[in-house]
Protein backbone atom coordinates (compact mmCIF):
# COMPACT_ATOMS: atom_id res chain seq x y z
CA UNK A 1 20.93 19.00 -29.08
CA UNK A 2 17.02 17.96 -29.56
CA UNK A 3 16.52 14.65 -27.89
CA UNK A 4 13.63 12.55 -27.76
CA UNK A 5 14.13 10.43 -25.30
CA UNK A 6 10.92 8.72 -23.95
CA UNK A 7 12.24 9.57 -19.78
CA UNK A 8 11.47 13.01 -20.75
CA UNK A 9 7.59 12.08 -21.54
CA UNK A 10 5.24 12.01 -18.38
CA UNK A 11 1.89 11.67 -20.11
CA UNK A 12 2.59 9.21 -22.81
CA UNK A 13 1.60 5.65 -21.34
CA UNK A 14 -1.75 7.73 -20.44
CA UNK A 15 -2.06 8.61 -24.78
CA UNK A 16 -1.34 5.02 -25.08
CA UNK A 17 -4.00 3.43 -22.81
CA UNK A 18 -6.56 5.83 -24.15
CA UNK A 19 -5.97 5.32 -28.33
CA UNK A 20 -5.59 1.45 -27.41
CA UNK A 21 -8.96 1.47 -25.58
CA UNK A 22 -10.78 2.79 -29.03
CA UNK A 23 -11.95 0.83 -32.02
CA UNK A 24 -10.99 2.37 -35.32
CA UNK A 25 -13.50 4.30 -36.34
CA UNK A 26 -13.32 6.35 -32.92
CA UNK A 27 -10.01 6.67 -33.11
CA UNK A 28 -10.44 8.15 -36.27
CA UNK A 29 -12.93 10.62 -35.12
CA UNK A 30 -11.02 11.44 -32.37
CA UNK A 31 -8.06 12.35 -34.51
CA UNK A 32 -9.91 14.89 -36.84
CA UNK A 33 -12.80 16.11 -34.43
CA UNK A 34 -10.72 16.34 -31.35
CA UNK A 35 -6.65 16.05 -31.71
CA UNK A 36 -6.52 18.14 -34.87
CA UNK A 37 -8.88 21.36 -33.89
CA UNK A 38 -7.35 21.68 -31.29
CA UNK A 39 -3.77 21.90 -32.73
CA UNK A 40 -5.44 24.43 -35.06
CA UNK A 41 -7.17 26.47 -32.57
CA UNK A 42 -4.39 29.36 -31.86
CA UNK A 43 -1.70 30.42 -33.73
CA UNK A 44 0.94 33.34 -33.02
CA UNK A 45 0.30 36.86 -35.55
CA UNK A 46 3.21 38.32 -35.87
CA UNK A 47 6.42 38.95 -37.96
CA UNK A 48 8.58 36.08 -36.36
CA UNK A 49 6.30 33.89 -38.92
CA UNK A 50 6.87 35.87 -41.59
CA UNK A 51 10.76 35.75 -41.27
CA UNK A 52 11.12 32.10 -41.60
CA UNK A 53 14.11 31.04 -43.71
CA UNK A 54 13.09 27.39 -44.19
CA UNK A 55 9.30 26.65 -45.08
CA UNK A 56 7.80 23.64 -43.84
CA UNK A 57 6.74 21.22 -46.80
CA UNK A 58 4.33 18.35 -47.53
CA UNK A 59 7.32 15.95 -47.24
CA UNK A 60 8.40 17.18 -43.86
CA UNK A 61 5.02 16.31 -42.68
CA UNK A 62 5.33 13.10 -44.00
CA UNK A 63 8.97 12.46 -42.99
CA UNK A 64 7.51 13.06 -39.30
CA UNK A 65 4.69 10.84 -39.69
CA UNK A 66 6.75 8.13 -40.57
CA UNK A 67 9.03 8.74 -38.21
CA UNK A 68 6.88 9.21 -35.30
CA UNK A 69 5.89 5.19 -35.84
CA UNK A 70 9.28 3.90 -36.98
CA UNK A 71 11.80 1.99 -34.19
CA UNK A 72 12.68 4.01 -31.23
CA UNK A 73 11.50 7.10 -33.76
CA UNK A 74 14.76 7.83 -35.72
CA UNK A 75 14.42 10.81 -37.68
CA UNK A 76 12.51 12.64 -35.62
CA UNK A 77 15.36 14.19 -33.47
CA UNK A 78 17.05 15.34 -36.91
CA UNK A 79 14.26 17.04 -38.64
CA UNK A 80 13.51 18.92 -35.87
CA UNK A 81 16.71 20.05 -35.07
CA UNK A 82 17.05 20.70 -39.00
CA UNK A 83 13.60 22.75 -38.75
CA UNK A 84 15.02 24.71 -36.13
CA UNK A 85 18.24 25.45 -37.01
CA UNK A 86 16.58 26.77 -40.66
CA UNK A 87 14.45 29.12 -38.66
CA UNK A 88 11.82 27.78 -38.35
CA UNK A 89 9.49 29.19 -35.39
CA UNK A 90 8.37 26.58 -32.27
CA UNK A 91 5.01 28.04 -33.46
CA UNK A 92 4.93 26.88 -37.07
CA UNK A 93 5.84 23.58 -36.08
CA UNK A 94 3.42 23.37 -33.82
CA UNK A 95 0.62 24.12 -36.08
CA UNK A 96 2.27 23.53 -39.95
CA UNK A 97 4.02 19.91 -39.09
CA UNK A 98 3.07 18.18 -35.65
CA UNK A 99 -1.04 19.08 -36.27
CA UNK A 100 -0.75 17.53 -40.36
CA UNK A 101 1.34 14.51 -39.23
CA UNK A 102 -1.26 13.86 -36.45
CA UNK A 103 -3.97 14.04 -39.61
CA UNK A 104 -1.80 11.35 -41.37
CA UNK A 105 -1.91 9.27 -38.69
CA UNK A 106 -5.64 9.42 -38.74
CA UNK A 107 -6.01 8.55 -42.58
CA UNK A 108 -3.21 5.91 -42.72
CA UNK A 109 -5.34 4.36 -39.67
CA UNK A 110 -8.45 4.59 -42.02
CA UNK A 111 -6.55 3.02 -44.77
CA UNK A 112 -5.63 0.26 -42.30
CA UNK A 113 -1.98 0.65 -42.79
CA UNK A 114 -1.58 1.39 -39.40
CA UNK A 115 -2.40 -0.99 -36.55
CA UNK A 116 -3.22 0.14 -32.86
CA UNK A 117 -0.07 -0.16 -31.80
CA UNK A 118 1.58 1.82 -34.58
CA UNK A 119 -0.65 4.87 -33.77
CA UNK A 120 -0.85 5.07 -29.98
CA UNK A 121 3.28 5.32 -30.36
CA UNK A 122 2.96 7.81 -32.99
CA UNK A 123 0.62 10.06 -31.26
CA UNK A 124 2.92 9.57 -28.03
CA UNK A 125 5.85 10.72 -29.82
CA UNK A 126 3.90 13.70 -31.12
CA UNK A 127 3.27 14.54 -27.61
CA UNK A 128 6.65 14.04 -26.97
CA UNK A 129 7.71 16.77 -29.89
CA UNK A 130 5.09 19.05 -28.03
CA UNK A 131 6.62 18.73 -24.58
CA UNK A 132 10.10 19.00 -25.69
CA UNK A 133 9.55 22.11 -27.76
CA UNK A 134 8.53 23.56 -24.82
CA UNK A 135 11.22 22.56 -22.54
CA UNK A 136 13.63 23.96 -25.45
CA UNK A 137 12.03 27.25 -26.68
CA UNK A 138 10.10 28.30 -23.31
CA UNK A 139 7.50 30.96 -24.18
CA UNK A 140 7.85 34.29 -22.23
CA UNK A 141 5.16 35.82 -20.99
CA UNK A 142 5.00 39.50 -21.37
CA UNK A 143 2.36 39.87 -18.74
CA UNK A 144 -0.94 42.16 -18.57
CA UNK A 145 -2.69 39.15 -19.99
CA UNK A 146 -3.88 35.70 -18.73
CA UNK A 147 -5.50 32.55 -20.21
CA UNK A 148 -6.66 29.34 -18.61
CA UNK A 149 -7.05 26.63 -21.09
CA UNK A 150 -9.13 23.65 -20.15
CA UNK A 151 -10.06 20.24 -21.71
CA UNK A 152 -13.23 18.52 -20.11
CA UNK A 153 -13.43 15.44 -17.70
CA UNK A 154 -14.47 13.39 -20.43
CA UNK A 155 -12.25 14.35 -22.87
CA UNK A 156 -9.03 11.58 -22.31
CA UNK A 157 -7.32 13.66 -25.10
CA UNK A 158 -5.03 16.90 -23.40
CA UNK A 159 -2.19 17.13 -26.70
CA UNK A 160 -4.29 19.84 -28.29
CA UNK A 161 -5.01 22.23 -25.43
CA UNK A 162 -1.37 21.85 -24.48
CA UNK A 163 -0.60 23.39 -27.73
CA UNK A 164 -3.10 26.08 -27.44
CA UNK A 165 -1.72 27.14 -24.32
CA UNK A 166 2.02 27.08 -25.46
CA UNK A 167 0.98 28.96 -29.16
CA UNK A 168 -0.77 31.96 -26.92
CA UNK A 169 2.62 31.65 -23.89
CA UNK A 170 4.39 32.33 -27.28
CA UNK A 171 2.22 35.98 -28.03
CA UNK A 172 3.04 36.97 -25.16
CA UNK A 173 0.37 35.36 -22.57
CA UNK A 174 0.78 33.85 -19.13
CA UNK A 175 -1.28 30.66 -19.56
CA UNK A 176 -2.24 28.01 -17.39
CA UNK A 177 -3.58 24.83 -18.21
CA UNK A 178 -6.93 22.60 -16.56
CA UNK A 179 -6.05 19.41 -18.04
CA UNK A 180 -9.23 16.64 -17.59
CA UNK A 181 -10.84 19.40 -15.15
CA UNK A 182 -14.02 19.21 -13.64
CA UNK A 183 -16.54 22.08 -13.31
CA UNK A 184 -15.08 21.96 -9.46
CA UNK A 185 -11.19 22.57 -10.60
CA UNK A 186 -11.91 25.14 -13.40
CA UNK A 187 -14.25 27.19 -10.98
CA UNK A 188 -11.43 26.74 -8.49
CA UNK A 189 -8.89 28.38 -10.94
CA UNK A 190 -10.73 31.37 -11.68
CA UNK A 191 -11.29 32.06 -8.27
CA UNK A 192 -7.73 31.85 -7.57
CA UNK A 193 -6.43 33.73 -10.49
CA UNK A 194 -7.79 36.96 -12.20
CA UNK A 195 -7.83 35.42 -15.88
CA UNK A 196 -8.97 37.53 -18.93
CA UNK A 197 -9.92 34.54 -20.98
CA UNK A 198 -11.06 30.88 -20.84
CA UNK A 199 -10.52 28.80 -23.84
CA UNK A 200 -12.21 25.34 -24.39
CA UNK A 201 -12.53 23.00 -26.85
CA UNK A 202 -15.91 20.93 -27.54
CA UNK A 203 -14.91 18.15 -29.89
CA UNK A 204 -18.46 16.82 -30.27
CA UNK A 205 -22.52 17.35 -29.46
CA UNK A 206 -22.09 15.17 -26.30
CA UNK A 207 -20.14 17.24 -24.97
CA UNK A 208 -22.59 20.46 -25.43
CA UNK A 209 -23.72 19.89 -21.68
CA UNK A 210 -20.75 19.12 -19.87
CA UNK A 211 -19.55 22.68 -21.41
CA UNK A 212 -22.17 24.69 -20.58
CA UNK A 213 -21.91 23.36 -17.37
CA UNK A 214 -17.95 24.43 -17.14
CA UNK A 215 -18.69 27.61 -18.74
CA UNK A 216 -21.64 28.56 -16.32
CA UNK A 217 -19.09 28.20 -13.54
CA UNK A 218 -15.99 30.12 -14.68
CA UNK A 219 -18.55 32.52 -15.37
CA UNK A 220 -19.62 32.43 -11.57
CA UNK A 221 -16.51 31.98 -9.78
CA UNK A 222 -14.19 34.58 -11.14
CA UNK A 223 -13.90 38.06 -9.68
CA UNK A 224 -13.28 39.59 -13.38
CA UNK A 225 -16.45 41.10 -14.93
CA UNK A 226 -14.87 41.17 -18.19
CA UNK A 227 -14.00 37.51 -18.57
CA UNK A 228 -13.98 36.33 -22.38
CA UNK A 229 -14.43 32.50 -22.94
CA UNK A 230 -13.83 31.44 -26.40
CA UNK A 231 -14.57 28.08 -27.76
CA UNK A 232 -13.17 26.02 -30.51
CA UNK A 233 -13.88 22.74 -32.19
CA UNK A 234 -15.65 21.61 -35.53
CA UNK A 235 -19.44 22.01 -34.30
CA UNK A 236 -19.13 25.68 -33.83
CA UNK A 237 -18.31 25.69 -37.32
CA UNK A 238 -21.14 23.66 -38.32
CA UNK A 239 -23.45 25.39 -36.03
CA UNK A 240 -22.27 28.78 -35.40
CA UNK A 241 -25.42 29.53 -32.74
CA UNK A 242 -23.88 27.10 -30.38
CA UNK A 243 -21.50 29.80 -29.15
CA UNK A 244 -23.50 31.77 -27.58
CA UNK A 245 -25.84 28.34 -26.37
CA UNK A 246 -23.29 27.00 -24.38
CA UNK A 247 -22.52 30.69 -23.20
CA UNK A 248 -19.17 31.79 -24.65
CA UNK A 249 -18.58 34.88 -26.31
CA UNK A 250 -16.85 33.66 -29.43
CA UNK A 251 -14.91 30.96 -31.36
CA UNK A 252 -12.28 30.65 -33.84
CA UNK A 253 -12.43 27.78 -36.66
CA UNK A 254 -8.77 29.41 -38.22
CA UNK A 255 -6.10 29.00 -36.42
CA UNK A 256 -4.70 32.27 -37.13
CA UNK A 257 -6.76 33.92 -35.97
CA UNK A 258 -7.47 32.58 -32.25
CA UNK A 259 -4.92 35.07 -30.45
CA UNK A 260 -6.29 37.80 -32.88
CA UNK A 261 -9.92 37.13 -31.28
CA UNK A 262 -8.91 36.90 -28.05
CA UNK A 263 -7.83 39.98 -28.05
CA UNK A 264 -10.47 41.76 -30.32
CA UNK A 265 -13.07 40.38 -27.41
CA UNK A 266 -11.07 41.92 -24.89
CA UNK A 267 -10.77 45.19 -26.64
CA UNK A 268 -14.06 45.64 -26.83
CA UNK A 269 -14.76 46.33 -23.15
CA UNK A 270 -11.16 46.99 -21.95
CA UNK A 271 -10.90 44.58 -20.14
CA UNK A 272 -7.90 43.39 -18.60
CA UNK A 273 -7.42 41.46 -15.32
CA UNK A 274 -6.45 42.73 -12.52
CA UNK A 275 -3.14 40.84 -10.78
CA UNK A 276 -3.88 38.24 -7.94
């Protein structure tokens, strides 16, 4: 049976700290610019999508919202396990219901209908839906491929690029995640493991340096000449020259079509890592 209970949670009181250290309008900006790009950075492409028997609707979003800040989060448990059992795939909840009730969240806090407390335990029991979808549908990888997904240092917010890296474990990658890494760690990574693609997330312009800075050392520590690095985050959009400034080789603004370009990019040269 889904459970939800908070044991099960190891990063949650570190959500908390960070949304109760922000004023509101930050906290807004952090929901749209950072938390909700990166929840819509990668989606699955393929026909398990397509043969969902139970869609996900506006009110289900809503219905998890609400839930998500209600006592001790009843309902949460049972619409999942009511998602899931109508066939609907981890990945569509991933990116159809936890990303838009995240977004509510946001506006209600705009709206002031929702105090700090209110949304740090919301966006902690999103987390929690993450983390538990994972420990319930596992994604298995199919090897050949490999991703590391890293947030920055100064980024306190990880829910988003844990998504990312469980949407692409889902097509078929083995991922591993850089949560909070420094140029140090990431280099370290790369070095370690032969990994066809680096995905980041830039969630504003101050972060421009501290990811060319990240970028510039994948670059130089891995042993695969082919390494793609793809970026993601609402400035790219805005400014799609950036890409190539902070030295990646492409982004995705859809979220359907992150995998898609991940693999396009590596189709283009061949590449695919060797095993380490």
């Amino acid at each position: 049976m889904w459970s939800s209970g908070r044991s099960e949670v190891e990063t949650g009181g570190s959500l908390g700290h960070e949304v109760m250290a922000m004023g509101q309008g930050a906290l807004s900006r952090v929901i749209e610019n950072q938390i909700i790009p990166r929840l819509l950075m990668a989606h699955r492409v393929g026909a398990a999508l397509a043969d969902t028997h139970v869609e996900i609707e506006a009110q289900d979003v809503m219905a998890l919202a609400e839930a998500s800040v209600s006592a001790e989060g009843r309902g949460v448990s049972a619409l999942m396990q009511r998602l899931l059992d109508g066939g609907v795939t981890p990945e569509a909840l991933l990116i159809d219901l936890v990303a838009p009730a995240a977004r509510v969240l946001g506006t209600r806090w705009e709206e002031d209908s929702l105090d700090f407390v209110d949304v740090t335990i919301g966006l902690w029991r999103l987390q929690e839906v993450v983390q538990l979808l994972e420990s319930r549908c596992p994604a298995v990888p199919s090897g050949g491929r490999r991703a590391l997904f890293v947030s920055l240092a100064c980024d306190t917010h990880r829910l988003g690029t844990t998504i990312v890296a469980d949407i692409f474990g889902r097509a078929g990658w083995d991922v591993s995640l850089a949560l909070a890494a420094s140029d140090m760690d990431a280099a370290h990574m790369v070095r370690e493991r032969a990994f066809d693609v680096v995905g980041l997330t830039v969630s504003c312009d101050g972060h421009i340096a501290a990811a060319t800075s990240l970028i510039a050392a994948v670059r130089h520590a891995s042993q695969v000449p082919g390494l793609k690095v793809i970026v993601g985050g609402p400035l790219f959009q805005r400014d799609p020259a950036l890409v190539h400034a902070v030295g990646a080789d492409g982004m995705s603004g859809d979220a359907r079509d992150a995998v898609a370009l991940a693999q396009r990019l590596l189709a283009e040269d061949g590449a695919v890592a060797g095993r380490a």
